[in-house]
C-alpha atoms as a PDB file:
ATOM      1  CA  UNK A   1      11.139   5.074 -13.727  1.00  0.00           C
ATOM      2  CA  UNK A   2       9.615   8.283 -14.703  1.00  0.00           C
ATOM      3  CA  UNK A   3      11.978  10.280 -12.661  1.00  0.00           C
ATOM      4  CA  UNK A   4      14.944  10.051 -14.205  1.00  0.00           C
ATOM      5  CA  UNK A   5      15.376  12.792 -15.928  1.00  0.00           C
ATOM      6  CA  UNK A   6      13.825  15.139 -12.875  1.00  0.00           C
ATOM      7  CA  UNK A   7      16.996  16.770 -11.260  1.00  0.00           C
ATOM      8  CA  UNK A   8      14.905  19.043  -9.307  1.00  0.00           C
ATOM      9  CA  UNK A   9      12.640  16.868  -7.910  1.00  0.00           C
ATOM     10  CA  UNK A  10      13.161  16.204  -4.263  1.00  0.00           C
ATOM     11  CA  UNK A  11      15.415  12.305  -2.994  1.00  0.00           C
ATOM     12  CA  UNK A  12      11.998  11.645  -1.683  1.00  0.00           C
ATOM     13  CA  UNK A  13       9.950  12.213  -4.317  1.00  0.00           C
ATOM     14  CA  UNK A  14      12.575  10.419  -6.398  1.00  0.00           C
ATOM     15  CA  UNK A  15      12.749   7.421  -4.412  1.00  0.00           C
ATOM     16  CA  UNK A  16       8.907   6.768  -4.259  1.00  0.00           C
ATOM     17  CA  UNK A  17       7.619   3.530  -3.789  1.00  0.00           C
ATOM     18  CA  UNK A  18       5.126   4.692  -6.534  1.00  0.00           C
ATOM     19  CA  UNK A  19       8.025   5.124  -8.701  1.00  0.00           C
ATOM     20  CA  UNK A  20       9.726   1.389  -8.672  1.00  0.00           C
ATOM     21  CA  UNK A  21       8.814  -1.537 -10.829  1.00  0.00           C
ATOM     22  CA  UNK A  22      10.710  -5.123 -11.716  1.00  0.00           C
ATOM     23  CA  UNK A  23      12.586  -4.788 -14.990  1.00  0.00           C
ATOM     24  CA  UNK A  24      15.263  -7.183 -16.660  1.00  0.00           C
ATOM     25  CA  UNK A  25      18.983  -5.828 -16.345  1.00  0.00           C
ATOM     26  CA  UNK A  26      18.466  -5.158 -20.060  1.00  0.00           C
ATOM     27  CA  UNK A  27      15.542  -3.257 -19.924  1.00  0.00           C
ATOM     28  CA  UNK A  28      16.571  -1.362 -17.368  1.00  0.00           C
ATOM     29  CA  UNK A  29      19.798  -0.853 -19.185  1.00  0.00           C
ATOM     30  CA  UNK A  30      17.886   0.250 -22.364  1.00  0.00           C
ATOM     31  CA  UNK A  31      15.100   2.890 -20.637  1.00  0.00           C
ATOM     32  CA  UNK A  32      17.860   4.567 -18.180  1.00  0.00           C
ATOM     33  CA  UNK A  33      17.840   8.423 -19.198  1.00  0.00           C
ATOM     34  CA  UNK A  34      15.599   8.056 -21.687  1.00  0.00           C
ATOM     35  CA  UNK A  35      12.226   9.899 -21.579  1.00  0.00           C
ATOM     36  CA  UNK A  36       9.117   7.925 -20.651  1.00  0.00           C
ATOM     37  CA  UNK A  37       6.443   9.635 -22.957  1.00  0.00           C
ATOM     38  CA  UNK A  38       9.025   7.826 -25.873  1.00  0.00           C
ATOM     39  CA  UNK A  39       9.722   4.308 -24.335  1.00  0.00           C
ATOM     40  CA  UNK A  40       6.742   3.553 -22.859  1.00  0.00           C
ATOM     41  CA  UNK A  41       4.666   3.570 -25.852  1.00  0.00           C
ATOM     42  CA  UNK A  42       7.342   1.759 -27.922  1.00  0.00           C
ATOM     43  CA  UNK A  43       7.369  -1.204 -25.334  1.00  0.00           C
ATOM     44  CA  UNK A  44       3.502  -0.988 -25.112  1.00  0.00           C
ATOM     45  CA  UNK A  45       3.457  -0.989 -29.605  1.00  0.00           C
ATOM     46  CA  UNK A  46       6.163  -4.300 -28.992  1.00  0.00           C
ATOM     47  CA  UNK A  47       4.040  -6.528 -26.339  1.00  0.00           C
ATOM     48  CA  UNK A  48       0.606  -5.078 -26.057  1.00  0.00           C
ATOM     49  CA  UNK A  49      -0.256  -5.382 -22.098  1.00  0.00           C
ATOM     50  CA  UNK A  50       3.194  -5.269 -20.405  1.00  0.00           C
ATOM     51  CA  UNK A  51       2.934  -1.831 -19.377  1.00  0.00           C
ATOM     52  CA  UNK A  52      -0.223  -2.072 -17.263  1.00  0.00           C
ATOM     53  CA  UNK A  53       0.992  -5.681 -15.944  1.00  0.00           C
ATOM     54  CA  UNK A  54       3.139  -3.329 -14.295  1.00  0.00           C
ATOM     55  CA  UNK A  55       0.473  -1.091 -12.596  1.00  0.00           C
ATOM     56  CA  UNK A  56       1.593   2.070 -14.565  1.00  0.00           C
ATOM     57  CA  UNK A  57      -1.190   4.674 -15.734  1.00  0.00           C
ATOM     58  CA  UNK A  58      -2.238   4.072 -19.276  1.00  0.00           C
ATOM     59  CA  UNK A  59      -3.070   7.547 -19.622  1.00  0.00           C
ATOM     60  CA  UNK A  60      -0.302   8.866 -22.404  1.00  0.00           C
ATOM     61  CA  UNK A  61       0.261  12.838 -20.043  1.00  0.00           C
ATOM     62  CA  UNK A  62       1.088  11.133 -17.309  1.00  0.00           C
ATOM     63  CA  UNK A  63       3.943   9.346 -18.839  1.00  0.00           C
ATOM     64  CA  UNK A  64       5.180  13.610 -19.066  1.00  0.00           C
ATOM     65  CA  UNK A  65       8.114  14.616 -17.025  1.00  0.00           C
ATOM     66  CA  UNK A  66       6.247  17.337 -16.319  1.00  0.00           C
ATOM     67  CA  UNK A  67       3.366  15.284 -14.711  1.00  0.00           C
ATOM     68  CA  UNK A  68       5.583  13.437 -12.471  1.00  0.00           C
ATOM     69  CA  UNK A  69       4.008  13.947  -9.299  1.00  0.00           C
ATOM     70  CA  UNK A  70       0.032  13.132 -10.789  1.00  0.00           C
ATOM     71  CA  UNK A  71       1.799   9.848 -12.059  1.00  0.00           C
ATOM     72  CA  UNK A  72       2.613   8.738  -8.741  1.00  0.00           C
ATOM     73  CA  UNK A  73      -0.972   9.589  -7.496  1.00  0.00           C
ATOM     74  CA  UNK A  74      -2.375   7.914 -10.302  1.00  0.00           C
ATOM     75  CA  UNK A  75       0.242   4.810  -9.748  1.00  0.00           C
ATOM     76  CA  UNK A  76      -0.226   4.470  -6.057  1.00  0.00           C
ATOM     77  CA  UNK A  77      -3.947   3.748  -6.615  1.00  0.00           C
ATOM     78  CA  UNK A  78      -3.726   0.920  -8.790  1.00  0.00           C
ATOM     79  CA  UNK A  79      -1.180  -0.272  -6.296  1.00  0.00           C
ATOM     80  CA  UNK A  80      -3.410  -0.028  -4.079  1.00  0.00           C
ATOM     81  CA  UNK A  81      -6.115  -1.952  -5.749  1.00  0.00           C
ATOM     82  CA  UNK A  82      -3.560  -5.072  -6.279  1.00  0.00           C
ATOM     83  CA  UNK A  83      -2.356  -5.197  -2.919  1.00  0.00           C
ATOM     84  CA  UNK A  84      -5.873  -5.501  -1.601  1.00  0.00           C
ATOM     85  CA  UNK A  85      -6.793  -7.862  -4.051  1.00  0.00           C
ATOM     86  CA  UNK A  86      -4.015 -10.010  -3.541  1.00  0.00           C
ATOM     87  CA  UNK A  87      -4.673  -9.600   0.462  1.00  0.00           C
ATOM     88  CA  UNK A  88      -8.198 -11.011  -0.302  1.00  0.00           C
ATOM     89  CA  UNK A  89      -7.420 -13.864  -2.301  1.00  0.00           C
ATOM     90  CA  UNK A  90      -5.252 -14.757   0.436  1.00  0.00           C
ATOM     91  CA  UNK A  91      -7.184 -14.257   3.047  1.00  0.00           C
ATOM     92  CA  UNK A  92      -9.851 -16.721   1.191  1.00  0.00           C
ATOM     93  CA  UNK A  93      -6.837 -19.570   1.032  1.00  0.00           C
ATOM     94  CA  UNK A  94      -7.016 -18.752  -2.958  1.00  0.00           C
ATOM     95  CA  UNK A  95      -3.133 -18.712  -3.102  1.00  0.00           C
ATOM     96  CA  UNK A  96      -0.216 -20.016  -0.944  1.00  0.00           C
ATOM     97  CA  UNK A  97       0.758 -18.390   2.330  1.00  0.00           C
ATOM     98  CA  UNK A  98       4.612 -18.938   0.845  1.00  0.00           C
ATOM     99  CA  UNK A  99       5.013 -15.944  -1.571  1.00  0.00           C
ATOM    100  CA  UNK A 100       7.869 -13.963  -2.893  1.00  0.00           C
ATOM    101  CA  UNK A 101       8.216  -9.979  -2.432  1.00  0.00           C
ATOM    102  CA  UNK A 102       7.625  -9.869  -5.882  1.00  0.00           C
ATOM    103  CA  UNK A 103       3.825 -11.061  -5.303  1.00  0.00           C
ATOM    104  CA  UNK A 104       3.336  -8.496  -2.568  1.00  0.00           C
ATOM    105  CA  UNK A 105       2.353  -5.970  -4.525  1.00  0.00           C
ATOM    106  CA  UNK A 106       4.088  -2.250  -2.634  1.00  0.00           C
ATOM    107  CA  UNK A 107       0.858  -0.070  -1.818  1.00  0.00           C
ATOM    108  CA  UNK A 108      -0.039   3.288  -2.349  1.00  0.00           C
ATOM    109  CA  UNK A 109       1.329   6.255   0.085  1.00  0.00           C
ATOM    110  CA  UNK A 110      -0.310   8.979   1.390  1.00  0.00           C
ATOM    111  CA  UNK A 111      -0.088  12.803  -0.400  1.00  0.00           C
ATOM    112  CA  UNK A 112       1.847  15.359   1.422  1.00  0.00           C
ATOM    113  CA  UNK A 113      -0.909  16.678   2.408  1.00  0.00           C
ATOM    114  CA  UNK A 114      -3.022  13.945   4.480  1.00  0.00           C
ATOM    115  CA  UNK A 115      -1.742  12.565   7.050  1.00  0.00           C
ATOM    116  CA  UNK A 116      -0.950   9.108   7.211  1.00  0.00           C
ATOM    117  CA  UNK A 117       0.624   6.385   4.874  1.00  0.00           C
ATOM    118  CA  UNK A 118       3.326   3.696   4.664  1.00  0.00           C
ATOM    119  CA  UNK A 119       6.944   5.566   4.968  1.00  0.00           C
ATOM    120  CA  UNK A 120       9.156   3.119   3.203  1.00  0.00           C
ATOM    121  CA  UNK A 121       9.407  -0.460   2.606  1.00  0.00           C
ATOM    122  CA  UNK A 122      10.730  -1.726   5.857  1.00  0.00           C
ATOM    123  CA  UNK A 123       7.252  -0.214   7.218  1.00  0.00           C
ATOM    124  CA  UNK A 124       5.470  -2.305   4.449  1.00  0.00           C
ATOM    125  CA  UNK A 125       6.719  -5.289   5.234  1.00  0.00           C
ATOM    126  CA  UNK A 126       5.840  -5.111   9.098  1.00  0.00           C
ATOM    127  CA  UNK A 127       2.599  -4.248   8.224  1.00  0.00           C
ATOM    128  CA  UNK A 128       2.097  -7.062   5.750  1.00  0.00           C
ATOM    129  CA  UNK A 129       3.778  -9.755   7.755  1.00  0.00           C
ATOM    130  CA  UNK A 130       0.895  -8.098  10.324  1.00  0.00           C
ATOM    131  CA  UNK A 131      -1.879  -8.595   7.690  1.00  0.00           C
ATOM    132  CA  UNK A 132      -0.874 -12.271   7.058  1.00  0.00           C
ATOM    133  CA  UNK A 133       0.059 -13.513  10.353  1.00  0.00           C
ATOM    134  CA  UNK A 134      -4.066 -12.092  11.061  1.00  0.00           C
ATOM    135  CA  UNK A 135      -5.153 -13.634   8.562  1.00  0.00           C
ATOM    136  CA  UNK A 136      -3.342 -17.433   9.055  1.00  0.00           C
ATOM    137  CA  UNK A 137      -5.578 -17.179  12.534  1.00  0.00           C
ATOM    138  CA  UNK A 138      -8.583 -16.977  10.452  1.00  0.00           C
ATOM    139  CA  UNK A 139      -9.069 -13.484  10.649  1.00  0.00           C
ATOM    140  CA  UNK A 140     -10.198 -10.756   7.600  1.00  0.00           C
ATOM    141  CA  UNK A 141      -7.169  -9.219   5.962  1.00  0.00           C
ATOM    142  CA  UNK A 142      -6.858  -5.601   6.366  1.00  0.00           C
ATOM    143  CA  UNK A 143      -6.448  -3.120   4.358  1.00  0.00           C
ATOM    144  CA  UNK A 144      -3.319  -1.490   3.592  1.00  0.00           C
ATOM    145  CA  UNK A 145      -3.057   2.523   3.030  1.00  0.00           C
ATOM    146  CA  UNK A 146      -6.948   2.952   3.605  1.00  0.00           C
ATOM    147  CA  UNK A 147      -8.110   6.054   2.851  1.00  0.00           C
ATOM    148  CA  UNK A 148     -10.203   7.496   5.345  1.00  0.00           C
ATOM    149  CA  UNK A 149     -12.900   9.271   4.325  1.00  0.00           C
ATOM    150  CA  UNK A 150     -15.163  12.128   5.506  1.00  0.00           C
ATOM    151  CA  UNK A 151     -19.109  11.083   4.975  1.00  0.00           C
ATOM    152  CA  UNK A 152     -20.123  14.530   4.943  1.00  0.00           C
ATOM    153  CA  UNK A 153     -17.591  16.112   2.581  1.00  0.00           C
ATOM    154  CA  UNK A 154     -15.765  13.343   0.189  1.00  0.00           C
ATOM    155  CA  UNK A 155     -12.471  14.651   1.236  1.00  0.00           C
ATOM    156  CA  UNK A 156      -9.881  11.702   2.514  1.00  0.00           C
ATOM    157  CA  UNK A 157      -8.852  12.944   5.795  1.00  0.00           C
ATOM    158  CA  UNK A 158      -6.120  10.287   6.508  1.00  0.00           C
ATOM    159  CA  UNK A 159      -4.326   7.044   5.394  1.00  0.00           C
ATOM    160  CA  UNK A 160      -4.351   4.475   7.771  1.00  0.00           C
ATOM    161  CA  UNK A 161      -1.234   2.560   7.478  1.00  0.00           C
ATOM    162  CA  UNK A 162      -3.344  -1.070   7.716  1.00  0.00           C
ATOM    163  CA  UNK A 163      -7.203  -0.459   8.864  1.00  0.00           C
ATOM    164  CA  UNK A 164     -10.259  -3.005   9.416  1.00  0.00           C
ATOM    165  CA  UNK A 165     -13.222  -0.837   8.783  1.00  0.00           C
ATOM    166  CA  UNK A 166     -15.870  -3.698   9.441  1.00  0.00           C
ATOM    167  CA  UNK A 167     -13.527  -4.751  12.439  1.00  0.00           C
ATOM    168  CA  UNK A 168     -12.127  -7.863  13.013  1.00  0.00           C
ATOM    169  CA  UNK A 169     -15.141  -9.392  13.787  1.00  0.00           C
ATOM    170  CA  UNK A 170     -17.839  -7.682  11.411  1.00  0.00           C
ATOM    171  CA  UNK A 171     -20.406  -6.416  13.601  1.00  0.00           C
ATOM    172  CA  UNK A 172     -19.211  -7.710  16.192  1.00  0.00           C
ATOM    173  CA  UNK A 173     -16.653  -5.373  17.361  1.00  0.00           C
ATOM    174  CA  UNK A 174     -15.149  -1.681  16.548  1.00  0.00           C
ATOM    175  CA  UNK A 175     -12.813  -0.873  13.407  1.00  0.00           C
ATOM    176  CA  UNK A 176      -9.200  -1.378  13.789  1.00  0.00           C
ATOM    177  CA  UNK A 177      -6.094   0.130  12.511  1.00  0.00           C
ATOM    178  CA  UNK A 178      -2.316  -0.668  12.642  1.00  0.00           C
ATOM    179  CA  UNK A 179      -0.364   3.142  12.567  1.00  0.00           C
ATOM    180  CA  UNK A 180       3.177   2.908  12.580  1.00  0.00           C
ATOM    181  CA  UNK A 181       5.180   6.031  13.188  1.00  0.00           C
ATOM    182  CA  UNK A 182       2.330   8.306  12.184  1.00  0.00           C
ATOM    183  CA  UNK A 183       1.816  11.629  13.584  1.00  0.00           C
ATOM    184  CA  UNK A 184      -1.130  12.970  15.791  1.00  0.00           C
ATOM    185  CA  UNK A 185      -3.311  14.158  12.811  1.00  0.00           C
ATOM    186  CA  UNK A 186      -3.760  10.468  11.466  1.00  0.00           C
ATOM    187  CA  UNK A 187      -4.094   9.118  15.342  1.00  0.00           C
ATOM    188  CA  UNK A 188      -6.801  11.949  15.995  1.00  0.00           C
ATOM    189  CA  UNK A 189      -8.476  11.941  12.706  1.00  0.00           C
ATOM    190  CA  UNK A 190      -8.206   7.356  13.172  1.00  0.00           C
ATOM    191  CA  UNK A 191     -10.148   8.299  16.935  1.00  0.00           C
ATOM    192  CA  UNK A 192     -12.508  10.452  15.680  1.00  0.00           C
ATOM    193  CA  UNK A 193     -14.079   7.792  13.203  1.00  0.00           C
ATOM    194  CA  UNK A 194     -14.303   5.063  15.607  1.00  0.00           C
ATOM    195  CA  UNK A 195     -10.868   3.250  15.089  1.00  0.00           C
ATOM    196  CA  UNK A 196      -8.995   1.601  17.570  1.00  0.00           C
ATOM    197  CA  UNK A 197      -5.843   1.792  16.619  1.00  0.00           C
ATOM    198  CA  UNK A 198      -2.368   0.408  17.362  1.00  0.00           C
ATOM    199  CA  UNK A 199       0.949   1.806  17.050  1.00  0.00           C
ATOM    200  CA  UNK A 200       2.793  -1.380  17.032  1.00  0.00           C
ATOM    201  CA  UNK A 201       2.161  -4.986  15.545  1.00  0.00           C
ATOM    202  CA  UNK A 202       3.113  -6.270  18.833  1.00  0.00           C
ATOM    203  CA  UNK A 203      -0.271  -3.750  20.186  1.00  0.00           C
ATOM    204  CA  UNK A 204      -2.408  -5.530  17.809  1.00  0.00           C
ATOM    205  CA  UNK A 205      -1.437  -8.797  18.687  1.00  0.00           C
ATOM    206  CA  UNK A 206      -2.377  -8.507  22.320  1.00  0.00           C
ATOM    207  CA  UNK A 207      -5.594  -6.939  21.256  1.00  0.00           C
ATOM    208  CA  UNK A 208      -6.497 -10.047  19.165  1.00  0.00           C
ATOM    209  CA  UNK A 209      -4.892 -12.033  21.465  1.00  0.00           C
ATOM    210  CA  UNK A 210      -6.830 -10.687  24.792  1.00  0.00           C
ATOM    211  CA  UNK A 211     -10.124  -9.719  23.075  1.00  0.00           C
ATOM    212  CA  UNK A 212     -10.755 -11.204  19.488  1.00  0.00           C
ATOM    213  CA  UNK A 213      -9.715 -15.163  19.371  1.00  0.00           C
ATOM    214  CA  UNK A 214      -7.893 -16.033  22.795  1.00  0.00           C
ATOM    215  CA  UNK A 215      -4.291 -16.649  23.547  1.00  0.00           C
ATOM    216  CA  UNK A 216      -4.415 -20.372  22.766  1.00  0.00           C
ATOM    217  CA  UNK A 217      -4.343 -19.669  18.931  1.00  0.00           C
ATOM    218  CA  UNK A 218      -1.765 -17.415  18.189  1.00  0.00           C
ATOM    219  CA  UNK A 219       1.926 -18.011  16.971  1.00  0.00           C
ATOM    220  CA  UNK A 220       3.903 -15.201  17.523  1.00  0.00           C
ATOM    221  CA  UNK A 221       3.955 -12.162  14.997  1.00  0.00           C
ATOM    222  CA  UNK A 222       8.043 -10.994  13.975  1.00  0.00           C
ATOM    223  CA  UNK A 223       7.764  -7.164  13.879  1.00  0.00           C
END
């Protein structure tokens, strides 16, 4: 998308998550190596709406080059917001349990510098076949890349990978969290608010399985 033109940005920063979207084999063929602060506001002019059906920024300097990087901050959170929308609805039986990868909305990831967030999208999808397999046992969905915040200071000291704040049974018992492959800043910083947390989907589901709902109710969970 907005990279295209960016040779010196890093295969990383290139390949973001934040940085992918569904387009026709036209459109795609039309926009490659052209300059997003021109395209974007010509397909915008042509079918008012499409661009933020697409979750992309609607402010015009972020569609820069230049501003590559505060795009994909910008992106990520309204990524963010679907996904955890979409996790609600399901989790309220609002849509079917059957849905494409197109539904499942990819989620924001985590700055370089907190610790924390999804990796790629093999890591996604383990943590939202997690999220729905919790939530088909009548669970609360989590919620994917939470930011962790401190109360005292505003500043987001981690992303947990998939988190239950309230826990799994609200008031009943202590906030969860699903880390995959995450470091010991996001594990310590995940302790030191009260998380329990689990570095494996397997993990969780003998935690639920032991301590939330009981053995007799649970289907295995494909990591």
């Amino acid at each position: 998308m907005l990279s295209r033109n960016l040779k010196t940005r890093s295969k990383r920063q290139v390949n973001a998550i934040a940085n992918f979207t569904f387009l026709t084999q036209e459109t795609n063929l039309e926009v490659t190596k052209r300059n997003p602060a021109e395209y974007i506001p010509a397909y915008e002019k042509r079918t008012p709406g499409s661009i933020a059906s697409h979750w992309i920024p609607m402010d015009p300097k972020l569609w820069k080059p230049e501003n590559y990087l505060k795009f994909l901050d910008e992106r990520r959170k309204l990524l963010a917001e679907a996904a955890n929308e979409f996790l609600m609805r399901l989790s309220a039986g609002s849509i079917p349990l059957a849905v494409s990868p197109e539904e499942i909305q990819i989620v924001e990831r985590a700055a370089a510098s907190v610790p924390g967030g999804i990796d790629d999208d093999e890591e996604e999808a383990r943590l939202i076949r997690c999220n729905i397999w919790a939530t088909k046992h009548g669970l609360p969905a989590g919620e994917l890349s939470y930011e962790l915040v401190d109360e005292k200071t505003g500043d987001v000291r981690a992303i947990l990978d998939l988190a239950w704040p309230q826990g799994l049974q609200e008031g009943l018992s202590q906030p969860v969290a699903v880390l995959l492959g995450e470091g010991q800043d996001a594990e310590e910083a995940a302790s030191q608010a009260g998380f329990r947390f689990f570095t494996s989907p397997r993990a969780f589901r003998n935690y639920v399985e032991q301590e939330i709902i009981g053995e007799d109710h649970l289907e295995p969970v494909t990591e």
